[in-house]
C-alpha atoms as a PDB file:
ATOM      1  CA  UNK A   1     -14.391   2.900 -26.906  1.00  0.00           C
ATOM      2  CA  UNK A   2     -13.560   6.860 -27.119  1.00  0.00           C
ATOM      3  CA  UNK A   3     -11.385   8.098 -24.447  1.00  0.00           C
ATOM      4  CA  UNK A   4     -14.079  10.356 -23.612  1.00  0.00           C
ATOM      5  CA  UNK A   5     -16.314   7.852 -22.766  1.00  0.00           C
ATOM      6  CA  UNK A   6     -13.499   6.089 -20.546  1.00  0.00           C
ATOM      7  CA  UNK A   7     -13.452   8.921 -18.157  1.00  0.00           C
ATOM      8  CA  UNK A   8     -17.052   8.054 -17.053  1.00  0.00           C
ATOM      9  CA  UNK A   9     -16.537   4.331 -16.668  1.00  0.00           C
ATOM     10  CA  UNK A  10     -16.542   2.484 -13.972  1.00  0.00           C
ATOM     11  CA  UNK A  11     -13.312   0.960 -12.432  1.00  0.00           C
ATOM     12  CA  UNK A  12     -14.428  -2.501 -12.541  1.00  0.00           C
ATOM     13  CA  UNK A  13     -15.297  -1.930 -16.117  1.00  0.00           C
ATOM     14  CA  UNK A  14     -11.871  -0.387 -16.803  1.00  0.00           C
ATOM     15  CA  UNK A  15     -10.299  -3.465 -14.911  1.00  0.00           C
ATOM     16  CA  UNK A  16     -12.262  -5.911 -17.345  1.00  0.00           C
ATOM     17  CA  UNK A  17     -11.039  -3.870 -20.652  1.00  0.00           C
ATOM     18  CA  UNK A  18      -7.398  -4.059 -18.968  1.00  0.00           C
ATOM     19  CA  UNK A  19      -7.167  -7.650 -18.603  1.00  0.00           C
ATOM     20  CA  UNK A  20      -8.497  -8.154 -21.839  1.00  0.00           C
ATOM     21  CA  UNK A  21      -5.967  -5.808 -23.425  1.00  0.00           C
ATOM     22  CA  UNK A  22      -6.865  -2.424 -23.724  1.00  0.00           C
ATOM     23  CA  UNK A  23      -4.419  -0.136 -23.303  1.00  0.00           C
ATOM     24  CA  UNK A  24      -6.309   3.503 -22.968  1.00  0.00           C
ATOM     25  CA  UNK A  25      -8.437   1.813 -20.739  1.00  0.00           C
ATOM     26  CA  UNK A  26      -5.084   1.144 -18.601  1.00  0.00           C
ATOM     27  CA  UNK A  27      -4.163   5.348 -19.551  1.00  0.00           C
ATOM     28  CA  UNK A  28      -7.075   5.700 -17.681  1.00  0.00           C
ATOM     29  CA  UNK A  29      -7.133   3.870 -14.778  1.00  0.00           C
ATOM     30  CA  UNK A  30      -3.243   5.437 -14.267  1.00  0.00           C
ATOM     31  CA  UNK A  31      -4.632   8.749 -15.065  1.00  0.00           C
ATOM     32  CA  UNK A  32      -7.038   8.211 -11.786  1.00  0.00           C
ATOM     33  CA  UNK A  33      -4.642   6.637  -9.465  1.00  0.00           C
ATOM     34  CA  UNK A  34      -0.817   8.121 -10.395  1.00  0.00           C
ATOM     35  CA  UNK A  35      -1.671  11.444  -8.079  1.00  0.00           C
ATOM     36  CA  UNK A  36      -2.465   8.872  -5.163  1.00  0.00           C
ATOM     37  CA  UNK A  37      -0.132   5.926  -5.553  1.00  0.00           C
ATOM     38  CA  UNK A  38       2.505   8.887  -6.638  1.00  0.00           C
ATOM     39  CA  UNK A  39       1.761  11.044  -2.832  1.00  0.00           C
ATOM     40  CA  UNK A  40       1.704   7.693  -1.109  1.00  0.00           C
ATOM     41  CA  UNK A  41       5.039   6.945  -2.622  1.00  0.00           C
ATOM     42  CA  UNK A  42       6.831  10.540  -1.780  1.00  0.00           C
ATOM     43  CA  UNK A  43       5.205  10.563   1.798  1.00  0.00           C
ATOM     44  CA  UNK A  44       7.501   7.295   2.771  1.00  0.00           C
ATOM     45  CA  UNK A  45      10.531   8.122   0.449  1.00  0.00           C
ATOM     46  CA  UNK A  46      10.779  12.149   0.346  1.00  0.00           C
ATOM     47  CA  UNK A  47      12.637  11.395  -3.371  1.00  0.00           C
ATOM     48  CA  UNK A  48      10.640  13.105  -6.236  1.00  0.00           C
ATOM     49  CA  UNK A  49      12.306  10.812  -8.675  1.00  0.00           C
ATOM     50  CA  UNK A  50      12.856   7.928  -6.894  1.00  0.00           C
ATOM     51  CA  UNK A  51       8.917   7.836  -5.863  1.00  0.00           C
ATOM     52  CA  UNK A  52       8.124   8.841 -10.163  1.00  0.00           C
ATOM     53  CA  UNK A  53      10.252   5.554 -10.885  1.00  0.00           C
ATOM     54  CA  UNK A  54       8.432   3.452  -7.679  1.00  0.00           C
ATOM     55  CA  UNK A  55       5.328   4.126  -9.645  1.00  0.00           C
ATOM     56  CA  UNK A  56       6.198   3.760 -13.239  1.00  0.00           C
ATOM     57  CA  UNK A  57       7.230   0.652 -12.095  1.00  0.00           C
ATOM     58  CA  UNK A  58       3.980  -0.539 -10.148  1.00  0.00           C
ATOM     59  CA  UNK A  59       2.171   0.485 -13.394  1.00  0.00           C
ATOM     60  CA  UNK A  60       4.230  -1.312 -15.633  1.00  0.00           C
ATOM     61  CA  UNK A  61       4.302  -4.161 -13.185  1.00  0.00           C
ATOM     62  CA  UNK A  62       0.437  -3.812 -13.280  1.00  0.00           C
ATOM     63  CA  UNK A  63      -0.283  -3.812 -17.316  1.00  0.00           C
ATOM     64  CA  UNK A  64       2.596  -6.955 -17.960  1.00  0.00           C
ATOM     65  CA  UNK A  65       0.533  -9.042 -15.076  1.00  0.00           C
ATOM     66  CA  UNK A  66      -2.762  -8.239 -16.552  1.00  0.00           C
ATOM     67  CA  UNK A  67      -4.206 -11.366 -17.292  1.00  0.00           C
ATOM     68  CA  UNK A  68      -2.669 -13.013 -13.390  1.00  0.00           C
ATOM     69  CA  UNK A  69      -5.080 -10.809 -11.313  1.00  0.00           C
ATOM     70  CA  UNK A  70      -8.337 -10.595 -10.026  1.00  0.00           C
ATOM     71  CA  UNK A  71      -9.544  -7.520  -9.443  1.00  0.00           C
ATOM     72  CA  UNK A  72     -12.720  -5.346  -9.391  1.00  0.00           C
ATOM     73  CA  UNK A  73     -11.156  -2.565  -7.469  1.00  0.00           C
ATOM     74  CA  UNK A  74      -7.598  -1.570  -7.605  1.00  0.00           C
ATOM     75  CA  UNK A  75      -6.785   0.986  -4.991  1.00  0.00           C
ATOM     76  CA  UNK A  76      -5.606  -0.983  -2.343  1.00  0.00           C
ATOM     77  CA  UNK A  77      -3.742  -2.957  -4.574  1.00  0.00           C
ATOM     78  CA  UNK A  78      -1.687  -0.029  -5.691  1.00  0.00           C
ATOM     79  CA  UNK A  79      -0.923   1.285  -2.304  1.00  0.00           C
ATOM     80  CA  UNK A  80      -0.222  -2.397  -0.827  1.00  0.00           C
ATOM     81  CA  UNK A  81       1.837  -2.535  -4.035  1.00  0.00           C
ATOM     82  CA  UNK A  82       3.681   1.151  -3.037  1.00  0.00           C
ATOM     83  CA  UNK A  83       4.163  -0.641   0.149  1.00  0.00           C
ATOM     84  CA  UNK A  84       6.458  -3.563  -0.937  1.00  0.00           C
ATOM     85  CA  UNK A  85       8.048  -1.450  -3.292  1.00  0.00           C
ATOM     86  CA  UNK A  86       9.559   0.846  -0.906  1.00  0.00           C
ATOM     87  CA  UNK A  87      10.261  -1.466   1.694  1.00  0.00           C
ATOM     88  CA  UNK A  88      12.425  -3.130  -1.160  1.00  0.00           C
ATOM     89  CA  UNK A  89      13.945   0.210  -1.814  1.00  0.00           C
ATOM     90  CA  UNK A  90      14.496   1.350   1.731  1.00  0.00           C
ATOM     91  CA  UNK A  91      16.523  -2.623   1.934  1.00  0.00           C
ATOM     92  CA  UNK A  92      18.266  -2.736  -1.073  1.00  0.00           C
ATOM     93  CA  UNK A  93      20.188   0.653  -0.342  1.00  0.00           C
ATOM     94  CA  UNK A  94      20.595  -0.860   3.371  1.00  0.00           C
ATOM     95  CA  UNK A  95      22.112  -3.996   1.763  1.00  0.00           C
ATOM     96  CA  UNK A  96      24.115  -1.173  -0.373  1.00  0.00           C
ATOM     97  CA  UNK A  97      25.464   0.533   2.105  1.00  0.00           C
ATOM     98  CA  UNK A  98      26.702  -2.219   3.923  1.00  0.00           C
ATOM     99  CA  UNK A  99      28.333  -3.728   1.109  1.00  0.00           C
ATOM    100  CA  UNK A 100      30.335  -0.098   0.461  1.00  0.00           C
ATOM    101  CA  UNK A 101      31.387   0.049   4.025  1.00  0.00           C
ATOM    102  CA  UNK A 102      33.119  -3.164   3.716  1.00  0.00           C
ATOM    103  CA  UNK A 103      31.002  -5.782   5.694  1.00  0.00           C
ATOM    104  CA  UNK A 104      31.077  -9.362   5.253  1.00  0.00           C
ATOM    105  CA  UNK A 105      28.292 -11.295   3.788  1.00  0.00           C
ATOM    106  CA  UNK A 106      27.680 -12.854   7.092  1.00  0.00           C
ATOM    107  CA  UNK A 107      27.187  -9.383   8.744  1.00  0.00           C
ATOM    108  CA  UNK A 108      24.606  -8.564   5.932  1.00  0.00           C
ATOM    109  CA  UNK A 109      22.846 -11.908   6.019  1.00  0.00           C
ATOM    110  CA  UNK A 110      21.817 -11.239   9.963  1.00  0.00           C
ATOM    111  CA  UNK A 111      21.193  -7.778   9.379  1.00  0.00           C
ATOM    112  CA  UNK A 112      18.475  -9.169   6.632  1.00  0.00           C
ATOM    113  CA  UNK A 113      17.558 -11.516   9.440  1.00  0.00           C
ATOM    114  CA  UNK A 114      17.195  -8.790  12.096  1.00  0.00           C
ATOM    115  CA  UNK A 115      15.503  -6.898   9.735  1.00  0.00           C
ATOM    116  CA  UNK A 116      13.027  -9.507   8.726  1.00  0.00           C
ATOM    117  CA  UNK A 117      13.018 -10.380  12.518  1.00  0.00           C
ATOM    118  CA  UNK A 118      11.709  -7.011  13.352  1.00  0.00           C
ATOM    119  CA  UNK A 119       9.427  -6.750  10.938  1.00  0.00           C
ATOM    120  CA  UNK A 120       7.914 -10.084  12.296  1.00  0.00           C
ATOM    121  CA  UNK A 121       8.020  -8.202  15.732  1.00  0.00           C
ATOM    122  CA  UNK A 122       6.601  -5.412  14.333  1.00  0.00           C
ATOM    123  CA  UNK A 123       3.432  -7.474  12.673  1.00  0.00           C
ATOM    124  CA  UNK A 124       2.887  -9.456  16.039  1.00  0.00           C
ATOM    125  CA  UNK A 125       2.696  -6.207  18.160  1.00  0.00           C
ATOM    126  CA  UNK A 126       0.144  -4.521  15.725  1.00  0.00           C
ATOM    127  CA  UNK A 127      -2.276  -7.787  15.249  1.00  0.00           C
ATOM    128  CA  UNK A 128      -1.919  -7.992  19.554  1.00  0.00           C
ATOM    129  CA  UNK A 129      -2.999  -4.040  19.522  1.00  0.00           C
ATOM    130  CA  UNK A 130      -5.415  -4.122  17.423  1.00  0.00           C
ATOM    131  CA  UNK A 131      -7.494  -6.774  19.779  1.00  0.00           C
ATOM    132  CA  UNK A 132      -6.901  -3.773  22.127  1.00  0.00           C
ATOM    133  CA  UNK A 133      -9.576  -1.757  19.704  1.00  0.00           C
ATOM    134  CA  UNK A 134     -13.583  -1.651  20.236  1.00  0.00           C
ATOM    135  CA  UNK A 135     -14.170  -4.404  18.157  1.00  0.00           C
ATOM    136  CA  UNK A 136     -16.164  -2.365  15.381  1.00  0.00           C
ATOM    137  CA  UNK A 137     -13.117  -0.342  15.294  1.00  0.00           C
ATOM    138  CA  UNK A 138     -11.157  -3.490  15.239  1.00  0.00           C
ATOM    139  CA  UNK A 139     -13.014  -4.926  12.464  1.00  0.00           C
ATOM    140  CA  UNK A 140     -12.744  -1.746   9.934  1.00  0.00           C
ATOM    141  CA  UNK A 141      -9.006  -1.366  10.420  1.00  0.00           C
ATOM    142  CA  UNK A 142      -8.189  -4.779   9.601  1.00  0.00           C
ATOM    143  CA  UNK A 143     -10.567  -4.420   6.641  1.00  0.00           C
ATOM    144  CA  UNK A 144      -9.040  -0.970   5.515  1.00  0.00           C
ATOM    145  CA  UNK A 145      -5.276  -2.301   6.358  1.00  0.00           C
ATOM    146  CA  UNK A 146      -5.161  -6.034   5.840  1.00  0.00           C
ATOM    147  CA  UNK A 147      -8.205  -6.500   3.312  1.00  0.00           C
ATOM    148  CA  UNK A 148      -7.040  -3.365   1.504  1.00  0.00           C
ATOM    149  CA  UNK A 149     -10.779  -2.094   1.108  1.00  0.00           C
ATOM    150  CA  UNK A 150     -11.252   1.444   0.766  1.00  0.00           C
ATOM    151  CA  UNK A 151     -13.416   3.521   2.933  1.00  0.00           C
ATOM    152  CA  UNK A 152     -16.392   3.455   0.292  1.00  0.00           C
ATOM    153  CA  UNK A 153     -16.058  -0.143   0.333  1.00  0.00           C
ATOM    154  CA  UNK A 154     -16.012  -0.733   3.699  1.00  0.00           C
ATOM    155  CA  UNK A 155     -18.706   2.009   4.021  1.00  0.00           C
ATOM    156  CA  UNK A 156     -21.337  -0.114   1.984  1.00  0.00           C
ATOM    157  CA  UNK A 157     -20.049  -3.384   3.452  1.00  0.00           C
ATOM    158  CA  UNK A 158     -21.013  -2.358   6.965  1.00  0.00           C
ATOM    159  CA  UNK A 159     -24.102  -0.310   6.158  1.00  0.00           C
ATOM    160  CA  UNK A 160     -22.410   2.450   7.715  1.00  0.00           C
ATOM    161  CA  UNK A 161     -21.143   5.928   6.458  1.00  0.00           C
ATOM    162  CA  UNK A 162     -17.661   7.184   4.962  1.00  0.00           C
ATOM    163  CA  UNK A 163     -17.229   9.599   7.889  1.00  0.00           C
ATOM    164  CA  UNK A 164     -17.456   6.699  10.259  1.00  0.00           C
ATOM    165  CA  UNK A 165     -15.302   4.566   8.655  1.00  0.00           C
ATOM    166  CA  UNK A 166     -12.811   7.576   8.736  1.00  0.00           C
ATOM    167  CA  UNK A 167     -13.611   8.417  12.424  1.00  0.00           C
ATOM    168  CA  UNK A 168     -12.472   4.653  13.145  1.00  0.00           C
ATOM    169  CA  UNK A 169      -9.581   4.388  11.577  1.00  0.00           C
ATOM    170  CA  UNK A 170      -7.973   7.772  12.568  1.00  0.00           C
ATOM    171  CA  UNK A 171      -9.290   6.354  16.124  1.00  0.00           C
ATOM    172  CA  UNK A 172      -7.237   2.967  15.471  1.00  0.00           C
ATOM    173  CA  UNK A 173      -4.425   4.657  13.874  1.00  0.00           C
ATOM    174  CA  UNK A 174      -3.666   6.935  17.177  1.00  0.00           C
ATOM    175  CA  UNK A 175      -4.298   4.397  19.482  1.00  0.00           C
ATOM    176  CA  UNK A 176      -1.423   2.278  17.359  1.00  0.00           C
ATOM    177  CA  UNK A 177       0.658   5.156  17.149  1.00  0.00           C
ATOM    178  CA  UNK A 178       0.570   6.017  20.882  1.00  0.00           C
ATOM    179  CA  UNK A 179       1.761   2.224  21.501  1.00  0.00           C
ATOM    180  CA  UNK A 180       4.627   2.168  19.080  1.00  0.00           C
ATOM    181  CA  UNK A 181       5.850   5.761  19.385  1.00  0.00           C
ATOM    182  CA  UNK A 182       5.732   8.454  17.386  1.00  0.00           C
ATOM    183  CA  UNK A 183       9.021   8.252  15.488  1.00  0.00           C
ATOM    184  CA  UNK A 184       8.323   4.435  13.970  1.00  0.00           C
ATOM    185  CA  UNK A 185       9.445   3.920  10.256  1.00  0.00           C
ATOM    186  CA  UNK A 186       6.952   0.847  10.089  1.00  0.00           C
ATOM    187  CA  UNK A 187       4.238   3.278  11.155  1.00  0.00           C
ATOM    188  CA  UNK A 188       3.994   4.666   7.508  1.00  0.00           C
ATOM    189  CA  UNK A 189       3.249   1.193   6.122  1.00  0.00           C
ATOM    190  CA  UNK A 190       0.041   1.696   7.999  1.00  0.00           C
ATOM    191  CA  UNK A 191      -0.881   5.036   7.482  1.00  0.00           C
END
């Protein structure tokens, strides 16, 4: 196929080409998403290059596993993928840092417990707030934020407009931020 015609294929149909091995179908499907997956990536980090090599990485990451996923949309996998890769950053240059200054490995390994501890916290306190929501509010975050659907998805899913499906989660999203404060890291995993 031309890569003229691959600009006005559909991403399922791209996703079916990639798994089977075509590579300017992948071009393609990076061309659509890099601006996205890149912003998502420089909004947690603030590191031009360090958010460039997050993504490069994703992609890569993305074309070697090929044939191991499922997919007939791939947006929220990218940004769940941006996700995990910057949390990994944002602890391996923790785990750095401690090891320059000099700490023992015990002092690191219940940091990484702390750490993982929190994050537990963290995960508790938003699944208890969200059964705070409306529960049509409720029900659209946890599809945008733990189903990874996007807003067109979830749109068509609920036989409900875009806007809507906007209006809720900007709704949820405050509400969230109001209960953890203003200044959590953890908040831009959600956003």
């Amino acid at each position: 196929m031309s890569v003229k015609l691959l600009k006005t294929e559909s991403e399922e149909i791209l996703l079916q080409m990639i798994k089977k091995g075509d590579y300017l179908a992948f071009e393609e499907l990076y061309s659509r998403h890099f601006q996205t997956v890149y912003a998502m990536a420089y909004n947690i980090l603030r590191d031009p290059q360090q958010s460039k090599d997050i993504v490069q990485d994703i992609f890569v990451w993305f074309w070697e596993h090929r044939e191991q996923w499922n997919l007939t949309s791939c947006r929220g996998y990218l940004l769940t993928a941006v996700k995990f890769k910057t949390a990994n950053y944002f602890r391996e240059n923790k785990v750095k840092e401690v090891f320059f200054a000099g700490l023992s490995k015990q002092q690191m390994a219940s940091e990484d417990n702390s750490v993982l501890m929190e994050v537990r916290q963290l995960n508790d306190l938003i699944l208890s707030l969200t059964t705070e929501l409306p529960e049509r509010c409720q029900e659209i975050f946890r599809l945008s934020r733990f189903n990874q659907l996007s807003n067109r998805e979830i749109a068509v899913k609920l036989g409900i407009t875009e806007k809507t499906v906007e209006a809720h989660i900007t709704s949820a999203l405050k509400k969230l931020k109001e209960k953890l404060g203003k200044g959590h890291i953890f908040l831009y995993f959600l956003i």
